[in-house]
Structures are given as structure tokens and as C-alpha cells.
Protein backbone atom coordinates (compact mmCIF):
# COMPACT_ATOMS: atom_id res chain seq x y z
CA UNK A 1 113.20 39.40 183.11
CA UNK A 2 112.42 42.98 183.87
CA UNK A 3 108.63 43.73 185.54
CA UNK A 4 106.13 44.55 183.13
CA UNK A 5 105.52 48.56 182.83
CA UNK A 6 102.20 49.51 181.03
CA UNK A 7 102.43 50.48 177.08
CA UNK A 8 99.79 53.28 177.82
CA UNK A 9 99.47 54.54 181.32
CA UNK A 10 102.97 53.40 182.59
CA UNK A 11 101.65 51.99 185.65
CA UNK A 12 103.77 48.96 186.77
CA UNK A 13 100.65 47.12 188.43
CA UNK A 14 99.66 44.52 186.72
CA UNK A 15 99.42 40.45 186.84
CA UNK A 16 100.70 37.60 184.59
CA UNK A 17 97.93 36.43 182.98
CA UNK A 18 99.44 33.69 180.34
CA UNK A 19 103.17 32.51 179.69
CA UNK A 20 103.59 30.52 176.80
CA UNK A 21 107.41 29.99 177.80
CA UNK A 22 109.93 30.31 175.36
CA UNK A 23 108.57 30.63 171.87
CA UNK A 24 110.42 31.62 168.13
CA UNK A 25 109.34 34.83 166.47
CA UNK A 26 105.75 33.74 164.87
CA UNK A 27 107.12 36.16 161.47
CA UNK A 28 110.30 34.46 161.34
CA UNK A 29 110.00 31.72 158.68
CA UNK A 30 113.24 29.77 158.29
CA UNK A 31 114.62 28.61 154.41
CA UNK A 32 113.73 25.00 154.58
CA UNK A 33 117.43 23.50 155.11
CA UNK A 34 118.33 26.06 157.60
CA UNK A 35 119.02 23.37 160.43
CA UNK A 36 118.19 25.75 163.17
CA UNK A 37 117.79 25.55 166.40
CA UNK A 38 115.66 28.52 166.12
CA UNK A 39 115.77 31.48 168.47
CA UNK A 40 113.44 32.04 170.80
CA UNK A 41 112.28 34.55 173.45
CA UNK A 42 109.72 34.85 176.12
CA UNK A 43 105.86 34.98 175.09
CA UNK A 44 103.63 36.18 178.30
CA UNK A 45 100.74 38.55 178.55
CA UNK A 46 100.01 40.98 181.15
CA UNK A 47 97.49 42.94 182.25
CA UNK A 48 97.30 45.99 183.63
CA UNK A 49 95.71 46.47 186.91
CA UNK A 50 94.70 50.67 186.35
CA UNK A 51 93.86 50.66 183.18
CA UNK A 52 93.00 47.17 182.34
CA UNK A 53 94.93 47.04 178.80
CA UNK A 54 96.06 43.44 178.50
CA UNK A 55 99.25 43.38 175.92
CA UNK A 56 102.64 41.74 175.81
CA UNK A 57 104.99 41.69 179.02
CA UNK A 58 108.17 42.08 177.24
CA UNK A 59 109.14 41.56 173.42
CA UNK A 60 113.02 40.94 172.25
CA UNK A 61 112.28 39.71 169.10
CA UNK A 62 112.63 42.25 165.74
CA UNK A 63 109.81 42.01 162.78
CA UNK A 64 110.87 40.20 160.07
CA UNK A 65 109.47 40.86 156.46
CA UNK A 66 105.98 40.26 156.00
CA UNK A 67 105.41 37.07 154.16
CA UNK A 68 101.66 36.75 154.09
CA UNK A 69 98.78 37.01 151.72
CA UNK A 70 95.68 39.12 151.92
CA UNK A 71 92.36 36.38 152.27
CA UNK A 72 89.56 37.13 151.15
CA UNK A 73 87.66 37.07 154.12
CA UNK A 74 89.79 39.93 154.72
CA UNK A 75 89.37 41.80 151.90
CA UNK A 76 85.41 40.91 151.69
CA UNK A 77 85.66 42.46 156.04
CA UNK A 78 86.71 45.49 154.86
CA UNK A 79 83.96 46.26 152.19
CA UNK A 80 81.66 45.43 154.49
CA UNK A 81 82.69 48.04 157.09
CA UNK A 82 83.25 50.91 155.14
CA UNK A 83 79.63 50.37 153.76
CA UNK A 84 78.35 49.75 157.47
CA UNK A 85 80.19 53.23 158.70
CA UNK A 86 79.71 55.28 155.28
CA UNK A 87 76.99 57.23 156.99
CA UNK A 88 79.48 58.83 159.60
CA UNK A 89 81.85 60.04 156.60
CA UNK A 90 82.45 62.98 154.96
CA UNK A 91 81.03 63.28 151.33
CA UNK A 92 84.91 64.04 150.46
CA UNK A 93 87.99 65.43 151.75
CA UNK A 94 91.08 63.32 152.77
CA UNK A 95 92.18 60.29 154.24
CA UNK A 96 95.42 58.74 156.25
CA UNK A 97 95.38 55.14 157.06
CA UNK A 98 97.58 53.54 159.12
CA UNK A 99 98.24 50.32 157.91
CA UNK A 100 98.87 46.03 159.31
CA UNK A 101 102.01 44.26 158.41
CA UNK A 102 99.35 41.41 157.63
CA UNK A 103 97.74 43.07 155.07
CA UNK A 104 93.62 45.02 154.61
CA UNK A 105 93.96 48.51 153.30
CA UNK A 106 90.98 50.32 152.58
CA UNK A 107 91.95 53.07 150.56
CA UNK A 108 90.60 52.18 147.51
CA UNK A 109 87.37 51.64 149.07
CA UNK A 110 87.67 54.79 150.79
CA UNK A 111 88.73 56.66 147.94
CA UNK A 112 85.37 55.26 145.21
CA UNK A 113 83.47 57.10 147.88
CA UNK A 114 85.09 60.43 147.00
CA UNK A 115 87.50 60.74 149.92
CA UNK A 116 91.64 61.25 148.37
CA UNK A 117 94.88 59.99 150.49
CA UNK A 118 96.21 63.13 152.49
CA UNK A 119 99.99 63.91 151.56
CA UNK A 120 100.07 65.92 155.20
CA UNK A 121 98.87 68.11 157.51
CA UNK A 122 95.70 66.89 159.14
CA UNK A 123 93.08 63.86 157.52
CA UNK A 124 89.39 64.10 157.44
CA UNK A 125 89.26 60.85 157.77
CA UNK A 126 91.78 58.47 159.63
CA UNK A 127 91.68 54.78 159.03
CA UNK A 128 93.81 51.59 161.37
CA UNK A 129 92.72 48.18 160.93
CA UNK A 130 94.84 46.25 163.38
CA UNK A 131 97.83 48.68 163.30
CA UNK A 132 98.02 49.91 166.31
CA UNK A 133 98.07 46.77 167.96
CA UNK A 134 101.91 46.74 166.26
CA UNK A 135 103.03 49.71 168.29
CA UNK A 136 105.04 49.19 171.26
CA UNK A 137 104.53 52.21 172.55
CA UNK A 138 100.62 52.63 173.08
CA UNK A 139 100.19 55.99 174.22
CA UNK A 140 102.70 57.63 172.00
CA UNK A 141 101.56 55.75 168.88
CA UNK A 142 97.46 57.08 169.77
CA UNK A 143 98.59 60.51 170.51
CA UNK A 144 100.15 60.69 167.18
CA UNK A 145 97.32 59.31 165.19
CA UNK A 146 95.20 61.72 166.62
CA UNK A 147 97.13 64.50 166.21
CA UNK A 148 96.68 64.39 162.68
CA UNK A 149 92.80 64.26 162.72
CA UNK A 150 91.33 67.30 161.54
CA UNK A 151 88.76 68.81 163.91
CA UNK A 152 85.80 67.49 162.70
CA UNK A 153 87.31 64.17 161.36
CA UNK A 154 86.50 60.85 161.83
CA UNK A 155 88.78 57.99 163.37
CA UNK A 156 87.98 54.55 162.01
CA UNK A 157 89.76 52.12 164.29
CA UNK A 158 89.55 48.21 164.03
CA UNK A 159 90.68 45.25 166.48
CA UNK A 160 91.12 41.64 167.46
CA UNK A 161 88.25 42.05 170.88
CA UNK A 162 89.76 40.89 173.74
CA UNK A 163 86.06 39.43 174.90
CA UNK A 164 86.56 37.57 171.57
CA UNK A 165 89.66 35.84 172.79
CA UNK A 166 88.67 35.39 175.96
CA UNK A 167 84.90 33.64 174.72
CA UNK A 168 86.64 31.10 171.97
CA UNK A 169 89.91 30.92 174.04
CA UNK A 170 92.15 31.99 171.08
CA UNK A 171 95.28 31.71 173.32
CA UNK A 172 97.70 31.79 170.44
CA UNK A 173 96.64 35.65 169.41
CA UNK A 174 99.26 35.96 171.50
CA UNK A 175 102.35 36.87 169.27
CA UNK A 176 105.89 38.21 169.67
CA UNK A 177 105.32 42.49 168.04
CA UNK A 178 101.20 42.20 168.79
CA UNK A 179 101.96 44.50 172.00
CA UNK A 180 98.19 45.50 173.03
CA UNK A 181 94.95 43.44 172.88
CA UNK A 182 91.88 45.82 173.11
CA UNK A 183 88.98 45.22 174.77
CA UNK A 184 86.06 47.47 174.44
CA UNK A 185 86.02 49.58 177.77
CA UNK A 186 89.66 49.83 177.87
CA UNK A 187 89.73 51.44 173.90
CA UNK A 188 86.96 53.73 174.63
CA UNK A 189 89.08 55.36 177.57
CA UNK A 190 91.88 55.42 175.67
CA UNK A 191 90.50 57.33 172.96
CA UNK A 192 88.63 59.57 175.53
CA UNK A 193 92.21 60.34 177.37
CA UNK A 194 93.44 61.16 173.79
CA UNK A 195 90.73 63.68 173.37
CA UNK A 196 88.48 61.46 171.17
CA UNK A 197 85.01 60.23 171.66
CA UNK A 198 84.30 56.71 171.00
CA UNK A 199 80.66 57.46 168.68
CA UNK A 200 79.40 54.14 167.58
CA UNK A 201 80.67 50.66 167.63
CA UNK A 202 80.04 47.52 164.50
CA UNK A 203 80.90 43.96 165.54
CA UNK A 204 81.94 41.87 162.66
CA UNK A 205 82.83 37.41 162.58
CA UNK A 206 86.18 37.93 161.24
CA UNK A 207 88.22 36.13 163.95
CA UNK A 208 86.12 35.40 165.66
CA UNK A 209 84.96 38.33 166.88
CA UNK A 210 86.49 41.62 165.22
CA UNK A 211 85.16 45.57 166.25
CA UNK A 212 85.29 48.76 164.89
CA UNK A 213 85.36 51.86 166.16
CA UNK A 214 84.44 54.98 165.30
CA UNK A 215 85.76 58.00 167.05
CA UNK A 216 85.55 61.88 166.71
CA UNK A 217 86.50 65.10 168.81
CA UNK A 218 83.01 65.54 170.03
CA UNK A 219 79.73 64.20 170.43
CA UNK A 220 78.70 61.18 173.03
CA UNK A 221 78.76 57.34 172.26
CA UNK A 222 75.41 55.76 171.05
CA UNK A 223 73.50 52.58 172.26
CA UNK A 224 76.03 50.31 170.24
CA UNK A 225 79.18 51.50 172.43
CA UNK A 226 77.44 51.83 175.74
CA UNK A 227 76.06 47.85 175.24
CA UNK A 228 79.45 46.64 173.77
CA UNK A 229 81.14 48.27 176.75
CA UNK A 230 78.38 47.26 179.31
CA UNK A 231 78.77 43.44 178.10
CA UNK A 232 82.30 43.25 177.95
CA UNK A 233 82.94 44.24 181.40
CA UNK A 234 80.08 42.37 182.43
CA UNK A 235 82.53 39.47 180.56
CA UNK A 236 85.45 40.13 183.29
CA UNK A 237 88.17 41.99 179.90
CA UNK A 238 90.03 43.67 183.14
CA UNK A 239 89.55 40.68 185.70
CA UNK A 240 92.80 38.60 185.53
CA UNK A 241 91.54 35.42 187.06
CA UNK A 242 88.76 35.46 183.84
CA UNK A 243 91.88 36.53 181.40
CA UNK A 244 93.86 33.84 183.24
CA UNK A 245 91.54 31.75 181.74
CA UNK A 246 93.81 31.58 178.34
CA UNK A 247 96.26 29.67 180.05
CA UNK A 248 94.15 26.97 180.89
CA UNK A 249 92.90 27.08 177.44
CA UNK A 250 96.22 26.91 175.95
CA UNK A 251 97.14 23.73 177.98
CA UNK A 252 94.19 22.24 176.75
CA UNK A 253 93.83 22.92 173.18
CA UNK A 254 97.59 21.91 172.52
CA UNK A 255 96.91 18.10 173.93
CA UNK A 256 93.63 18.36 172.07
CA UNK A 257 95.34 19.04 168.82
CA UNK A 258 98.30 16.49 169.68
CA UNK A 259 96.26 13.75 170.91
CA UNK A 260 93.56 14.04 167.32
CA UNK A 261 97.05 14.05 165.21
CA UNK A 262 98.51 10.67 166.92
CA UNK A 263 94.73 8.95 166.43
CA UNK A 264 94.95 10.19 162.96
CA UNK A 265 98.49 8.82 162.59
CA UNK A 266 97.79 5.56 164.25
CA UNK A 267 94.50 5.25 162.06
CA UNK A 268 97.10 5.10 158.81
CA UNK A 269 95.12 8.34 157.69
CA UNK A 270 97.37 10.83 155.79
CA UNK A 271 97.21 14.56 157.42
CA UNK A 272 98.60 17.71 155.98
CA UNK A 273 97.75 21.30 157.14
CA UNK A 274 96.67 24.40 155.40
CA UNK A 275 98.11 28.26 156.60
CA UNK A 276 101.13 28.68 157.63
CA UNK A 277 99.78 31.41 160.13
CA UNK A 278 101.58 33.16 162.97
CA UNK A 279 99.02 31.92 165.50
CA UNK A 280 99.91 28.13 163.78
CA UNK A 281 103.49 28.52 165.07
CA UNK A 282 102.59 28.85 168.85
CA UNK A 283 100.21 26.04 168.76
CA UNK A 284 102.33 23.60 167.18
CA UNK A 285 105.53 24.18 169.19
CA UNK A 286 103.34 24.04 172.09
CA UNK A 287 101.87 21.03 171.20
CA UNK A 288 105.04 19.63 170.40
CA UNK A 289 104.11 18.55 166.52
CA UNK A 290 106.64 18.18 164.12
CA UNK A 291 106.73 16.18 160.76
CA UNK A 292 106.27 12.72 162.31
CA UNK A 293 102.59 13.73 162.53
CA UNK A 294 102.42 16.63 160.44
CA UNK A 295 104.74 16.13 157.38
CA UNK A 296 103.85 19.42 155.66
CA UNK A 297 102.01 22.92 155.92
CA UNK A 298 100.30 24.34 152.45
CA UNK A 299 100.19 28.16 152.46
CA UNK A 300 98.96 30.45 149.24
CA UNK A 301 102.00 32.61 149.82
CA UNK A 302 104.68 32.40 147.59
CA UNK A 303 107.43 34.35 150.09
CA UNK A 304 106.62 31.45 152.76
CA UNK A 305 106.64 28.40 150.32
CA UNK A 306 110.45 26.70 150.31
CA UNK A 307 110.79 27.46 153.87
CA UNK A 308 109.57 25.98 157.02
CA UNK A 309 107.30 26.73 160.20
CA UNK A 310 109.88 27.82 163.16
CA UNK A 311 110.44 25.45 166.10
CA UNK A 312 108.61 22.67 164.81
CA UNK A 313 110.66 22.54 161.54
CA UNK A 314 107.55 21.71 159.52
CA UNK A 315 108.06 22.39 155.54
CA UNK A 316 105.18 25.04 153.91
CA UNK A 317 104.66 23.70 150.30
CA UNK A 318 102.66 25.55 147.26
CA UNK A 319 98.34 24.61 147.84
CA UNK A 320 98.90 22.30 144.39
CA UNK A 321 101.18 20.21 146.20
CA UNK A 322 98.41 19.45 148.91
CA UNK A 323 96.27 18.22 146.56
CA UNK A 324 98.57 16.07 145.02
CA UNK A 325 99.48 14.26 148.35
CA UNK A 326 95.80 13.72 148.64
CA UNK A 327 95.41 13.97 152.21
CA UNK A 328 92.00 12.41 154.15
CA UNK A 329 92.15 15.42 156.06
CA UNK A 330 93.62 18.86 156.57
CA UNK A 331 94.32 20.77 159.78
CA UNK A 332 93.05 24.31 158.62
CA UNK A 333 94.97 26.59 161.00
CA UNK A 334 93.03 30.11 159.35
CA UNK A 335 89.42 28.92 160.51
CA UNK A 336 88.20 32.21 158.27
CA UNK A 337 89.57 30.55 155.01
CA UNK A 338 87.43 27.76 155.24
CA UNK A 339 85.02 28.97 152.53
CA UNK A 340 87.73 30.17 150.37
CA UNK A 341 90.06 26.97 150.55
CA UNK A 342 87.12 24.86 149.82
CA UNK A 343 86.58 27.24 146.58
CA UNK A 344 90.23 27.05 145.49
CA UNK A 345 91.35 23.74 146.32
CA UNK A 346 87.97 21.30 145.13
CA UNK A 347 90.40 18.52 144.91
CA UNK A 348 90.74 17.71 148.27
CA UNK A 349 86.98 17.08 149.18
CA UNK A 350 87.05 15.53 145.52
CA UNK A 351 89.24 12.88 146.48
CA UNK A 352 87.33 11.68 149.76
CA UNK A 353 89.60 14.51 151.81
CA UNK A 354 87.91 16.83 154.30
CA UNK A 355 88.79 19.91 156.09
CA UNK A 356 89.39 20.45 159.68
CA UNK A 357 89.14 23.78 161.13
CA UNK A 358 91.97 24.19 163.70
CA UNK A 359 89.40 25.60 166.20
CA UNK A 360 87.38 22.53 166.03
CA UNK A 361 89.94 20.66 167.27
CA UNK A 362 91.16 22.51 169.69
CA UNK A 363 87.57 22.66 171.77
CA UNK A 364 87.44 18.66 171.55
């Protein structure tokens, strides 16, 4: 393996902070017969020691064709912050959004407040909810988005916290094409190297800890970035024996999740799971499940039913086949759909089933 270099400031100091080992593309979804083995290719994180950006150490892998479907926690996330940053927009004028291969535009949102897509030159509005993350080149991929923000435009810009990972140790964020995980300070110098301000912050649940950002050519931050910033350092983002912490994490989640699964197997109970989620594919190859304890994965998305979950060979079925199997319980592997699961599928808590966040088990 060639040493890390830094996706934004090119600096080559830096420090292993998690290695998942050998993992298969968490986009790659097998037809079910394909026999396999499936490819796989190094998973670590690294993080920078100048500028403090954590983000993948190397990535071979090529994105496949989004398979997924928009939740509505999502989709209900999104209202929510346009209405929470409506009073730093522009009455009307234009907007460019940059979007996620998973999904969460806000354009029509954007656009019933009077503000029309831009067909070029520079927006009065920019929009990325967790897009840039997708760009392996950090600094080039800013740089452009700001270059087409008009002068007195706004930059909405949304991520996965870093302090959020770190505080629920979501370990299997990590993912073969997410190349940068933000935390709070390290965004806000970012943006300030690429000529923006960082002017207010909003924290949202989604995640488990989601923020947005909004950023302009002038101006100075308020109260909400200056505490944000303040209490993520404070957390140790840029300290690699706190990020280090993941690893750790990752060990023990994945014998938490393997060790519930045999008790539930040994119990006779009948266990299925719901989401068949990129994070989902890390934590059951490192956990080592496969169909003896985990005979199939229900998923809403019609691209992703027929096939199967990479590495661990599990089959993803259509939700009306989960409630036909009528499991006692189901590993929930999108914590966030809980609310909408138990809306759309009332026949597994009908039939004496329950649900079982993934997260939950995990912090056993």
C-alpha cells in the first residue's frame, strides 16, 4: 500500500486511525446466484495530522449504480432544514445543488420558496447534502463549488459529524468512495481557505448526529459555529488516539452483534433483518454472519431485491416477504427507519415480532 497523502492540504502526515482489513465494495450488490468470492479491497481511515481531516487512506474500488431508496426520515431532514435556514436566503434568484448518490435533493423545496435551478454561470444559492463527502479530491471538488457562488450567495452544506461518529462509535460510516468525514473545526477552515465564511451552524438527529452549514463570502460566524467548533475540539475530532477509538468500537460491536444472533439462534427464535444498507455490509462481514444466523435481509428497494449482501452472501428479499416469514425479531440495520418500518410493515409487531435497532445491539 502506498502512504496516505491528504485529500485537501496534501500533507503526507497523518496516522492510521481504523483498518477494517479487507472489505467488498459496500455499493456492490451481487445477483443472488452469483457464487462469488467477492472482491475486496482495503478499508482504513486516516487522519491528517495538519489539518485534522479524517477520510479514507486509499480507495480501489469503482461506484457501482446506486440501488437505494430515499427514507423518509430523509426526506422529512430536509424540510426541516430548509425551513430552519430560510431566513439566510434570498427571496429569489437561483440555485445549484450538488447532489448524494444515496439520495435527498432539495430542489423542490428550494424552488416553492421562489428560488429557480441555475442552468450556469454563478448560483445564488448553492446546496450539498452529503456530496462532497463523494469527492476524492477534497480541495479541488470545494474550490469548484465555490467558484460558482455568486458574490453574495449562500452555501448550504450538510454532513455525517465526525463528533457524531466518534460519540455513538458508528465505525462502519466508514465506506469504500466516502473519502472525507467532516468534523466541525476542520469544515469551517476549509471553507475559510476557500474564501468562504462558515455563518451559522443547525444540528439535526438524522444519523445520529447530522450538521449543516451555512457559508457566505463575508461576514463572521455566530454563537452556533463558535460553540459547535469549541465542543468538538474540546471532543478530541483531530486527536488520533480519541479517533482511534473506532477501532476498538468496531471490535466490539461486531462480537456484540454475533454473539446476540447465536443466543437468538440457539433460543429456536427466527431472525431476519431489515436494510440492506452500505454500513450493514461492513458489520456483517466483520462479524462474520452469514445465512446460518441470518437467513435473509428485507430492503424497500426494488434494484437491491433478487440479489444478495456482498461477502456475507446474505439474500435481500421484497419487505412483504418479511412479514410472511414472521420473524420474532428483526435486526434493523437503518436505526432512522425505525418509525417508518413500524408504519409500513404492522405485521411484524402484529404477529408477536419486534424490532431491533442495529445500534442497540451493537452497545450491548
Amino acid at each position: 500500500m502506498t502512504s496516505p497523502r491528504c485529500r485537501w492540504c496534501r500533507s503526507a502526515n497523518g496516522a492510521l486511525v481504523l483498518d477494517l482489513g479487507e472489505q467488498p465494495p459496500a455499493d456492490h450488490f451481487p445477483a443472488r446466484l452469483d457464487p462469488g468470492p467477492d472482491a475486496v479491497f482495503a478499508l482504513r481511515m486516516w487522519l491528517c495530522a495538519e489539518c485534522g481531516l479524517a477520510q479514507l487512506a486509499e480507495d480501489e474500488t469503482k461506484p457501482d449504480e446506486p440501488r437505494g431508496v430515499e427514507p423518509a426520515a430523509l426526506v422529512e431532514q430536509a424540510a426541516d432544514a430548509v425551513r430552519r435556514a430560510a431566513p439566510l436566503l434570498p427571496a429569489g434568484g437561483t440555485v445549484r445543488e450538488y447532489g448524494s448518490p444515496h439520495g435527498g435533493s432539495w430542489l423542490s423545496l428550494l424552488e416553492a420558496r421562489g428560488l429557480v435551478p441555475a442552468a450556469n454561470g454563478a448560483a445564488d444559492v448553492l446546496v450539498d447534502c452529503f456530496g462532497l463527502m463523494h469527492e476524492a479530491d477534497q480541495k479541488a471538488a470545494l474550490l469548484e463549488r465555490v467558484s460558482g457562488l455568486a458574490d453574495d450567495g449562500v452555501f448550504l452544506l450538510q454532513f455525517h459529524s465526525l463528533a457524531s461518529i466518534l460519540r455513538e462509535g458508528q465505525w462502519s460510516a466508514l465506506r469504500h468512495g466516502h473519502y472525507a468525514y467532516y468534523s466541525t473545526p476542520v469544515l469551517v477552515e476549509m471553507l475559510r481557505a476557500a474564501g468562504l465564511v462558515a455563518r451559522s451552524a443547525f444540528r439535526f438527529e438524522l444519523y445520529g448526529g447530522t450538521v449543516l452549514l451555512a457559508a457566505a463570502r463575508g461576514g463572521a460566524p455566530d454563537d452556533s459555529v463558535r460553540a459547535l467548533v469549541e465542543q468538538e475540539t474540546d471532543a478530541g475530532v483531530a486527536r488520533p488516539e480519541v479517533v482511534a477509538g473506532l477501532q476498538e468500537a468496531a471490535v466490539r460491536h461486531a462480537d456484540s452483534l454475533r454473539r446476540w444472533l447465536e443466543e437468538q439462534s440457539s433460543a429456536g427464535h427466527r431472525v431476519l433483518g431489515y436494510g440492506a444498507a452500505s454500513r450493514a455490509v461492513a458489520q456483517l462481514c466483520r462479524a462474520g454472519i452469514t445465512t446460518e444466523l441470518l437467513p435473509a435481509i428485507a430492503d424497500a428497494s426494488d434494484a437491491k431485491q433478487g440479489r444478495r449482501m456482498p461477502g456475507s452472501g446474505i439474500p435481500i428479499v421484497p419487505p412483504a416477504e418479511l412479514a410472511a416469514f414472521r420473524p420474532d425479531a428483526v435486526v434493523l440495520f437503518l436505526p432512522d427507519l425505525l418509525a417508518e418500518v413500524r408504519r409500513s410493515i404492522p405485521e411484524v409487531e402484529a404477529a408477536g415480532g419486534r424490532w431491533v435497532p442495529a445500534d442497540v445491539l451493537e452497545n450491548r
